[in-house]
C-alpha atoms as a PDB file:
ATOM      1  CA  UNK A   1      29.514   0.692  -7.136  1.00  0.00           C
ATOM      2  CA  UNK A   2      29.355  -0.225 -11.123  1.00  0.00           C
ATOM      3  CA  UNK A   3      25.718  -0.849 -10.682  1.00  0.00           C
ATOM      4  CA  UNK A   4      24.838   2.086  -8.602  1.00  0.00           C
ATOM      5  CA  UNK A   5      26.853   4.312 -11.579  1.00  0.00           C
ATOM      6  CA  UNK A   6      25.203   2.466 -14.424  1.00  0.00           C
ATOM      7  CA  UNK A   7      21.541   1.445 -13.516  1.00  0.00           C
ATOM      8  CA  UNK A   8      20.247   3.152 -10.201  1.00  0.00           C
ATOM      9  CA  UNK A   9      22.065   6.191 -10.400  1.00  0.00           C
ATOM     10  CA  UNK A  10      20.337   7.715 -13.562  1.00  0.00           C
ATOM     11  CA  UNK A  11      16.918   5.829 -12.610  1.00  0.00           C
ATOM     12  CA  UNK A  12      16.695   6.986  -9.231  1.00  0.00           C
ATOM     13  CA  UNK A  13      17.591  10.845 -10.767  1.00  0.00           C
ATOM     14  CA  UNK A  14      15.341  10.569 -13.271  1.00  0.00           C
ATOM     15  CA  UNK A  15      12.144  12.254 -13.448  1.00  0.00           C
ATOM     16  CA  UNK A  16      10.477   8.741 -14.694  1.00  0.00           C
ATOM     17  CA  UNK A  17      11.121   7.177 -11.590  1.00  0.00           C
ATOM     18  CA  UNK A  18       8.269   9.129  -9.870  1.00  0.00           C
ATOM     19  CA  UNK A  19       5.852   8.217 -12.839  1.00  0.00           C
ATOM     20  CA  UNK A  20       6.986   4.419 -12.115  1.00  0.00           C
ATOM     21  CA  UNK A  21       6.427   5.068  -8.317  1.00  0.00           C
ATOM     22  CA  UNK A  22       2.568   6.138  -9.064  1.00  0.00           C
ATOM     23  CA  UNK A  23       2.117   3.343 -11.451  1.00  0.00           C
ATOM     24  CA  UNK A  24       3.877   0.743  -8.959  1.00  0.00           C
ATOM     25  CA  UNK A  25       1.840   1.466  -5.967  1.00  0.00           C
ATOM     26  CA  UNK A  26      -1.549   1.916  -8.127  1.00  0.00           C
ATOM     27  CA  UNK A  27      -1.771  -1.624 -10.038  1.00  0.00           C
ATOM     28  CA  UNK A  28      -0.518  -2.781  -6.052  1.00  0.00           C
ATOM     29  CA  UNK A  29      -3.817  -1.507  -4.982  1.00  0.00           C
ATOM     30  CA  UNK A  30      -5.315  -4.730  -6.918  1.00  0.00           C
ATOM     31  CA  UNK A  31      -2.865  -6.539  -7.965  1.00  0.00           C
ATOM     32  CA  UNK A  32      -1.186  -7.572  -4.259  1.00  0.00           C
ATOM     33  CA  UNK A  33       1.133  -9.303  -5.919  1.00  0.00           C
ATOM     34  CA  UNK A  34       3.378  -6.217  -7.286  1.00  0.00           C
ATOM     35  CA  UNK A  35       5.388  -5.477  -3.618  1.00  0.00           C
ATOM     36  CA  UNK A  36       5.093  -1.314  -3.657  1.00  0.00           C
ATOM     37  CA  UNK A  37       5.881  -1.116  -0.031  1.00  0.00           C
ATOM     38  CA  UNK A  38       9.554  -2.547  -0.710  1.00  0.00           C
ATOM     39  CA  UNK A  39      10.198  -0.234  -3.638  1.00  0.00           C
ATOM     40  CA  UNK A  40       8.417   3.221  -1.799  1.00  0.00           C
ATOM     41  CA  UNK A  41      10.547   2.071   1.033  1.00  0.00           C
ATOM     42  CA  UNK A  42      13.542   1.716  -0.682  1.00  0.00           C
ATOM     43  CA  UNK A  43      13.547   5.097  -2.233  1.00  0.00           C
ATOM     44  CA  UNK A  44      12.034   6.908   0.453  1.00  0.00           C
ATOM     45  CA  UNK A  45      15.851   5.675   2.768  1.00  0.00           C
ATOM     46  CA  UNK A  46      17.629   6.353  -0.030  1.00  0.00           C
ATOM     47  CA  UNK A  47      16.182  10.358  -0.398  1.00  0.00           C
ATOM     48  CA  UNK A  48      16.808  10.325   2.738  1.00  0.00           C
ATOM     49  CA  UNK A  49      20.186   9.261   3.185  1.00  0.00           C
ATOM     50  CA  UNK A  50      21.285  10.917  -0.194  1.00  0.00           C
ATOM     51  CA  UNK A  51      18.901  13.716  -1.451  1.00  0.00           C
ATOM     52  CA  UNK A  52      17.873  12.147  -4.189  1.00  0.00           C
ATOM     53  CA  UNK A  53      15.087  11.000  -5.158  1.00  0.00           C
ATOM     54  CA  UNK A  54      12.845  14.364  -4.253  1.00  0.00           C
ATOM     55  CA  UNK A  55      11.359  13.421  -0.994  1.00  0.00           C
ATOM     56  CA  UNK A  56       7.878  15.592  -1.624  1.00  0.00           C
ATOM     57  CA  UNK A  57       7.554  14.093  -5.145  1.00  0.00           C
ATOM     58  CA  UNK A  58       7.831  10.652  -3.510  1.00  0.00           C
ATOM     59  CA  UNK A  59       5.466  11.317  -1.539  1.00  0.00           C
ATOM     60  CA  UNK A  60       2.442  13.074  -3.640  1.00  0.00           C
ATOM     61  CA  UNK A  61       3.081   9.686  -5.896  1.00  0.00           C
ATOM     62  CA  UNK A  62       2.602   7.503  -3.307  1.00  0.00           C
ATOM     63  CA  UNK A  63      -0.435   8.713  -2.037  1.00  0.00           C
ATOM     64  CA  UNK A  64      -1.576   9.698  -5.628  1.00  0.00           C
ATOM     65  CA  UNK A  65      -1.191   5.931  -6.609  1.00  0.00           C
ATOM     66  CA  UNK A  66      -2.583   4.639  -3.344  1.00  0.00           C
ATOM     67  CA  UNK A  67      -5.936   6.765  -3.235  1.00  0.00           C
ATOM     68  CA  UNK A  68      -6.136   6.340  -7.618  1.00  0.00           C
ATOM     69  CA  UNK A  69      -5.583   2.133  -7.178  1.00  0.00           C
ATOM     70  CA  UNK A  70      -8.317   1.832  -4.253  1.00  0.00           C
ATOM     71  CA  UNK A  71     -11.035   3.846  -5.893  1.00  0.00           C
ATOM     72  CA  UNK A  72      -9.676   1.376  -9.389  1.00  0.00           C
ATOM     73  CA  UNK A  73     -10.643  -1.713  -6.892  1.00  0.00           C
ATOM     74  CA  UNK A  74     -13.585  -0.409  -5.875  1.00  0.00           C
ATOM     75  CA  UNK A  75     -14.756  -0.054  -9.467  1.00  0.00           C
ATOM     76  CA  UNK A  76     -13.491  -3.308 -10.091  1.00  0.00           C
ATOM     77  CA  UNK A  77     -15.401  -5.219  -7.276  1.00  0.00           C
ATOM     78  CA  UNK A  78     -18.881  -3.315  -8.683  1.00  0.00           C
ATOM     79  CA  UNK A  79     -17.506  -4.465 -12.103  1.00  0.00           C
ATOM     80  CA  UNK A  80     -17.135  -8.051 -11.283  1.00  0.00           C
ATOM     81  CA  UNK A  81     -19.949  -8.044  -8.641  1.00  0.00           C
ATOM     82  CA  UNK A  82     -19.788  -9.916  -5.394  1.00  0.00           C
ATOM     83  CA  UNK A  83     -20.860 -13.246  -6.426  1.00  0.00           C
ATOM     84  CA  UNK A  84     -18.162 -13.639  -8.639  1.00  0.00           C
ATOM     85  CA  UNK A  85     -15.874 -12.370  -6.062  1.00  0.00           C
ATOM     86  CA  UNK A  86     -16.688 -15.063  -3.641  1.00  0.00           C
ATOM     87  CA  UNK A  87     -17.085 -17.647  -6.440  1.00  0.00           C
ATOM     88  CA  UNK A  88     -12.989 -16.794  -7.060  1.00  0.00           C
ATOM     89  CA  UNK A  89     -11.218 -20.009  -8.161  1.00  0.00           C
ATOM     90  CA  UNK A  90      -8.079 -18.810  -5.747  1.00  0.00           C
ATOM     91  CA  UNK A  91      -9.557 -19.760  -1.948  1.00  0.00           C
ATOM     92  CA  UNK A  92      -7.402 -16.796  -0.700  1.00  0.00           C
ATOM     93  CA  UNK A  93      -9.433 -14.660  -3.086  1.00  0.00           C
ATOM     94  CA  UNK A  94     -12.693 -16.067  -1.511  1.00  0.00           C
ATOM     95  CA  UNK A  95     -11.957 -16.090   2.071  1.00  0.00           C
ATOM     96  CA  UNK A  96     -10.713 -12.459   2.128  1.00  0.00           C
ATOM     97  CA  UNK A  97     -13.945 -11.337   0.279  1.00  0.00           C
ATOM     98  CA  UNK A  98     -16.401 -13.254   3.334  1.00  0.00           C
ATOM     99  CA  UNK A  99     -13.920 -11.893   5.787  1.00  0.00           C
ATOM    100  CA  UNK A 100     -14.175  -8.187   3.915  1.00  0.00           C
ATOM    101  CA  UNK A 101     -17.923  -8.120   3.733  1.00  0.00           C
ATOM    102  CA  UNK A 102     -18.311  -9.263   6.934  1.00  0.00           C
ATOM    103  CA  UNK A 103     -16.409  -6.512   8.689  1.00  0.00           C
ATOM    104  CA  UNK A 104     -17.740  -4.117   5.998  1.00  0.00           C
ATOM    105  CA  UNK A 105     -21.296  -4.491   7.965  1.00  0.00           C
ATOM    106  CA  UNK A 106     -19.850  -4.167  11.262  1.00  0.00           C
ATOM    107  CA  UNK A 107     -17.180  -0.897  11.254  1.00  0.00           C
ATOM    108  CA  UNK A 108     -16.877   0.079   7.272  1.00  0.00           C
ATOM    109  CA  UNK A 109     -15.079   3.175   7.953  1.00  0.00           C
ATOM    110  CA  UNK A 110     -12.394   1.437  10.662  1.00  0.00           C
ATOM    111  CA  UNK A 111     -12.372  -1.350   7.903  1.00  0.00           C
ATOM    112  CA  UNK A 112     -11.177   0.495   4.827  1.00  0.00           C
ATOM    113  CA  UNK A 113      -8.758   2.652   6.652  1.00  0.00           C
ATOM    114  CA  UNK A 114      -6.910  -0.290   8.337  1.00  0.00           C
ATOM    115  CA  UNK A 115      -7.081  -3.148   5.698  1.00  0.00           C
ATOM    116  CA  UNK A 116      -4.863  -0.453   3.419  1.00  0.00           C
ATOM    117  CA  UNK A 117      -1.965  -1.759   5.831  1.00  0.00           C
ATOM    118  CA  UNK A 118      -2.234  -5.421   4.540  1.00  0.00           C
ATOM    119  CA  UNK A 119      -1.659  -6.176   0.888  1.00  0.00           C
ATOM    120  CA  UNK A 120      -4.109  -8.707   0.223  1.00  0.00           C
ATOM    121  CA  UNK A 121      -6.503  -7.352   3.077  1.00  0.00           C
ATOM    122  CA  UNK A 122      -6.871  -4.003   1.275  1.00  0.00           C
ATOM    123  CA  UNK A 123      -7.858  -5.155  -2.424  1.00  0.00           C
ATOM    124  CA  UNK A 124     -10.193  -7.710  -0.590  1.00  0.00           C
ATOM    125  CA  UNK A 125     -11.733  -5.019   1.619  1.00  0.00           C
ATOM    126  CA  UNK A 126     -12.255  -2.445  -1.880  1.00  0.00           C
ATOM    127  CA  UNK A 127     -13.597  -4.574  -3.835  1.00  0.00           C
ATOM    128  CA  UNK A 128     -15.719  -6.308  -1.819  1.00  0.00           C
ATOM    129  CA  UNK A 129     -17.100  -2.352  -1.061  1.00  0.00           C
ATOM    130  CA  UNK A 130     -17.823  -1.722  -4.617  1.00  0.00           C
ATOM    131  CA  UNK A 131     -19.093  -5.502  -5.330  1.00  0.00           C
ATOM    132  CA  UNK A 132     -21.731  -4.877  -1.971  1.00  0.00           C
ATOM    133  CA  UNK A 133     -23.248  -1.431  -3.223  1.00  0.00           C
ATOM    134  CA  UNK A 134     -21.453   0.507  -0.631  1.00  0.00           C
ATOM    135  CA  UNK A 135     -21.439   4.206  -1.402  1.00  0.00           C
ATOM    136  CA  UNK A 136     -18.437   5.557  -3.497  1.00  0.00           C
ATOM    137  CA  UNK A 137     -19.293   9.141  -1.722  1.00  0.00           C
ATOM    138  CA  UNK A 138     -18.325   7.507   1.200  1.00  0.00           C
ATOM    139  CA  UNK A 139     -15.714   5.624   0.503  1.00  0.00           C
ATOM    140  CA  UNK A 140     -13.547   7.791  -1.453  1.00  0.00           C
ATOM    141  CA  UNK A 141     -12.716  10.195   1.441  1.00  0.00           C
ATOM    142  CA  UNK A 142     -12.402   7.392   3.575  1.00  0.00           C
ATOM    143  CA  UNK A 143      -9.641   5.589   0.998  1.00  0.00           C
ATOM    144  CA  UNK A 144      -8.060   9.550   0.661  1.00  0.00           C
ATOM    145  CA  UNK A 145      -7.064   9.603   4.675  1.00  0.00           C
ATOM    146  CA  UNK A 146      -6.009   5.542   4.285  1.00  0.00           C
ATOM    147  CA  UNK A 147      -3.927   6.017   1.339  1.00  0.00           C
ATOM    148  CA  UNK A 148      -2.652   8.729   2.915  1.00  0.00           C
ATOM    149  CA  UNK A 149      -2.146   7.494   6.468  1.00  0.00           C
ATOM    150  CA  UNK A 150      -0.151   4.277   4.589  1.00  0.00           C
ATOM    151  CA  UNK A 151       1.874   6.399   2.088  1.00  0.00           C
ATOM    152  CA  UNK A 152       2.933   8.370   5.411  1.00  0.00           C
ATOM    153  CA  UNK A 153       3.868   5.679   7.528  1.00  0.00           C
ATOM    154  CA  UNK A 154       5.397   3.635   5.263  1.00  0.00           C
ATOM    155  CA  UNK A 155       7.342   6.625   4.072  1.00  0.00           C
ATOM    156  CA  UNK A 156       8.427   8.028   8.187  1.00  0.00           C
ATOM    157  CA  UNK A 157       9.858   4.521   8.608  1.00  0.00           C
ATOM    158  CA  UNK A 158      12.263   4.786   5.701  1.00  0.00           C
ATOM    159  CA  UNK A 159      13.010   8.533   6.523  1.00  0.00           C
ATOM    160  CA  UNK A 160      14.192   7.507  10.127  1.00  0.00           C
ATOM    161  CA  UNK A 161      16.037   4.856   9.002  1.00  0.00           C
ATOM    162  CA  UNK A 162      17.465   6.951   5.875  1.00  0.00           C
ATOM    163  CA  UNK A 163      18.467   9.782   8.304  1.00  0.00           C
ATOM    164  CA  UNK A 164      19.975   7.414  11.296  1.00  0.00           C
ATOM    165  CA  UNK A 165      21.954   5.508   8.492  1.00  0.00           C
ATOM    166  CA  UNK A 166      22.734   8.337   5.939  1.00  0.00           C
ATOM    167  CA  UNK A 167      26.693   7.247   5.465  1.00  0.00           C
ATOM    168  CA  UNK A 168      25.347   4.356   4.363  1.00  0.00           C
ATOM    169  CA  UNK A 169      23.222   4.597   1.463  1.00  0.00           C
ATOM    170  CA  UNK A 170      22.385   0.763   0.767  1.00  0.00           C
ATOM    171  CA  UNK A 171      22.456  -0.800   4.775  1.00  0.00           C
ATOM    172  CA  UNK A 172      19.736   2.053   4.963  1.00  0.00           C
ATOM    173  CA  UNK A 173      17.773   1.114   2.150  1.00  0.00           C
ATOM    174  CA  UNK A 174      18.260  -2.873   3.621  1.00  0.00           C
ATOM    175  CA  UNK A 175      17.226  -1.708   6.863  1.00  0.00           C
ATOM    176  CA  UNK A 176      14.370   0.474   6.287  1.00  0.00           C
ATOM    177  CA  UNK A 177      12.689  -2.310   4.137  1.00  0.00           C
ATOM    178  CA  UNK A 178      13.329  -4.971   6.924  1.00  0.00           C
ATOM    179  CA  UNK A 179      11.236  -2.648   9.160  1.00  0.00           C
ATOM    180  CA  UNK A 180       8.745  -1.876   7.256  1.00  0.00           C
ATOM    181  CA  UNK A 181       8.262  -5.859   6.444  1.00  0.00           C
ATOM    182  CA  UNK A 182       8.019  -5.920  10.312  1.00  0.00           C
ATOM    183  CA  UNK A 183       5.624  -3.383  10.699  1.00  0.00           C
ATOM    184  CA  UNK A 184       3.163  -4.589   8.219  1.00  0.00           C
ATOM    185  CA  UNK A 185       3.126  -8.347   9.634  1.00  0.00           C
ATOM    186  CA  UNK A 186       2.767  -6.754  13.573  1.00  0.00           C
ATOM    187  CA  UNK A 187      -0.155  -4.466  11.964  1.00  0.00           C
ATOM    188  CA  UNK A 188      -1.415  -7.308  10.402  1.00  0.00           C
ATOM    189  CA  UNK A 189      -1.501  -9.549  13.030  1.00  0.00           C
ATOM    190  CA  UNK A 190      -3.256  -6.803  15.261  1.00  0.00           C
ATOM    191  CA  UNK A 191      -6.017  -6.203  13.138  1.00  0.00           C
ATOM    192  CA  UNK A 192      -6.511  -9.644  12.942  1.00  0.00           C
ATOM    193  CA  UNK A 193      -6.490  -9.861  16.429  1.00  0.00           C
ATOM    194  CA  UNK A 194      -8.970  -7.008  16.664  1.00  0.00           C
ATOM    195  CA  UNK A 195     -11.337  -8.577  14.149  1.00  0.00           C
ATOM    196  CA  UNK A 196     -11.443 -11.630  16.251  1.00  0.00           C
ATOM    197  CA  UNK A 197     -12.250 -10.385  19.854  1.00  0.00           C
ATOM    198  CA  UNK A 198     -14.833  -7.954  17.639  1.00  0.00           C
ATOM    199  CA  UNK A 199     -16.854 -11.379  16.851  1.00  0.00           C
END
């Protein structure tokens, strides 16, 4: 309870912590390493459960830093260019890019907007967009609706969760990121799945 008083409380309250939410999930967009799901998650049970943070500010920041990160790995991947890309000294890098460009020629539009559901997938799938020349008129309203569609989802799990749990400020939080961990690794493995039978 000491903590809660002393170092989430007054984050959590402040206005900053929205501002932190954009940045968080935008440098996530191409930097998979930074875990925004877990922290949008987080807050989005504990608004729920507690009223606090604002649940539409949450939100707009979410999907602000989602659709502003994509459209920054996009750039990126026209910056860097594709044979640089694939030339990546991390094999995870390079494998994600041939699997990206690959489905990129098949179904671009089913591509972008389901790749935003796995971490790694997503910054592969952008980049390797801008890096192969495809349009930025089209892919910016198709990163809009799958920034969107993620921020949302990931969001209605924690609000459930939040609402069902709401005496319990922390097991929700717990919970709500569980699920979402759950989600993501079923989505995952079904778009994988997908890609595979599409072959």
């Amino acid at each position: 309870m000491d903590l809660w008083n002393e170092l989430i409380s007054p984050l959590v309250t402040s206005p900053c912590i929205y501002v932190l939410v954009f940045v968080f999930v935008l440098i996530d967009a191409f930097f998979p390493p930074i875990p925004s799901e877990l922290a949008v998650v987080g807050l989005a049970a504990l608004s729920a459960s507690t009223g606090t943070p604002e649940m539409y500010l949450l939100v707009a920041a979410t999907i602000l830093g989602a659709v502003c990160g994509d459209n920054i790995a996009y750039q990126l991947g026209k910056w860097l260019g594709q044979e640089r890309i694939s030339q990546s000294r991390f094999p995870a890098v390079a494998s994600a890019s041939q699997w990206a460009r690959e489905e990129l020629n098949r179904r671009p539009v089913l591509i972008i907007l389901t790749a935003r559901e796995i971490p790694i997938g997503r910054t592969a799938v952008n980049m390797t967009a801008g890096a192969t020349g495809f349009p930025w008129r089209r892919f910016a309203p198709i990163s809009a609706i799958a920034g969107t569609a993620w921020a949302s989802y990931t969001i209605l799990i924690a609000v459930f969760v939040g609402t069902w749990l709401y005496q319990n400020p922390f097991l929700a939080v717990s919970v709500a990121i569980l699920l979402s961990l759950v989600a993501g690794l079923c989505i995952e493995r079904v778009i994988k799945l997908l890609s595979s039978c599409g072959r």
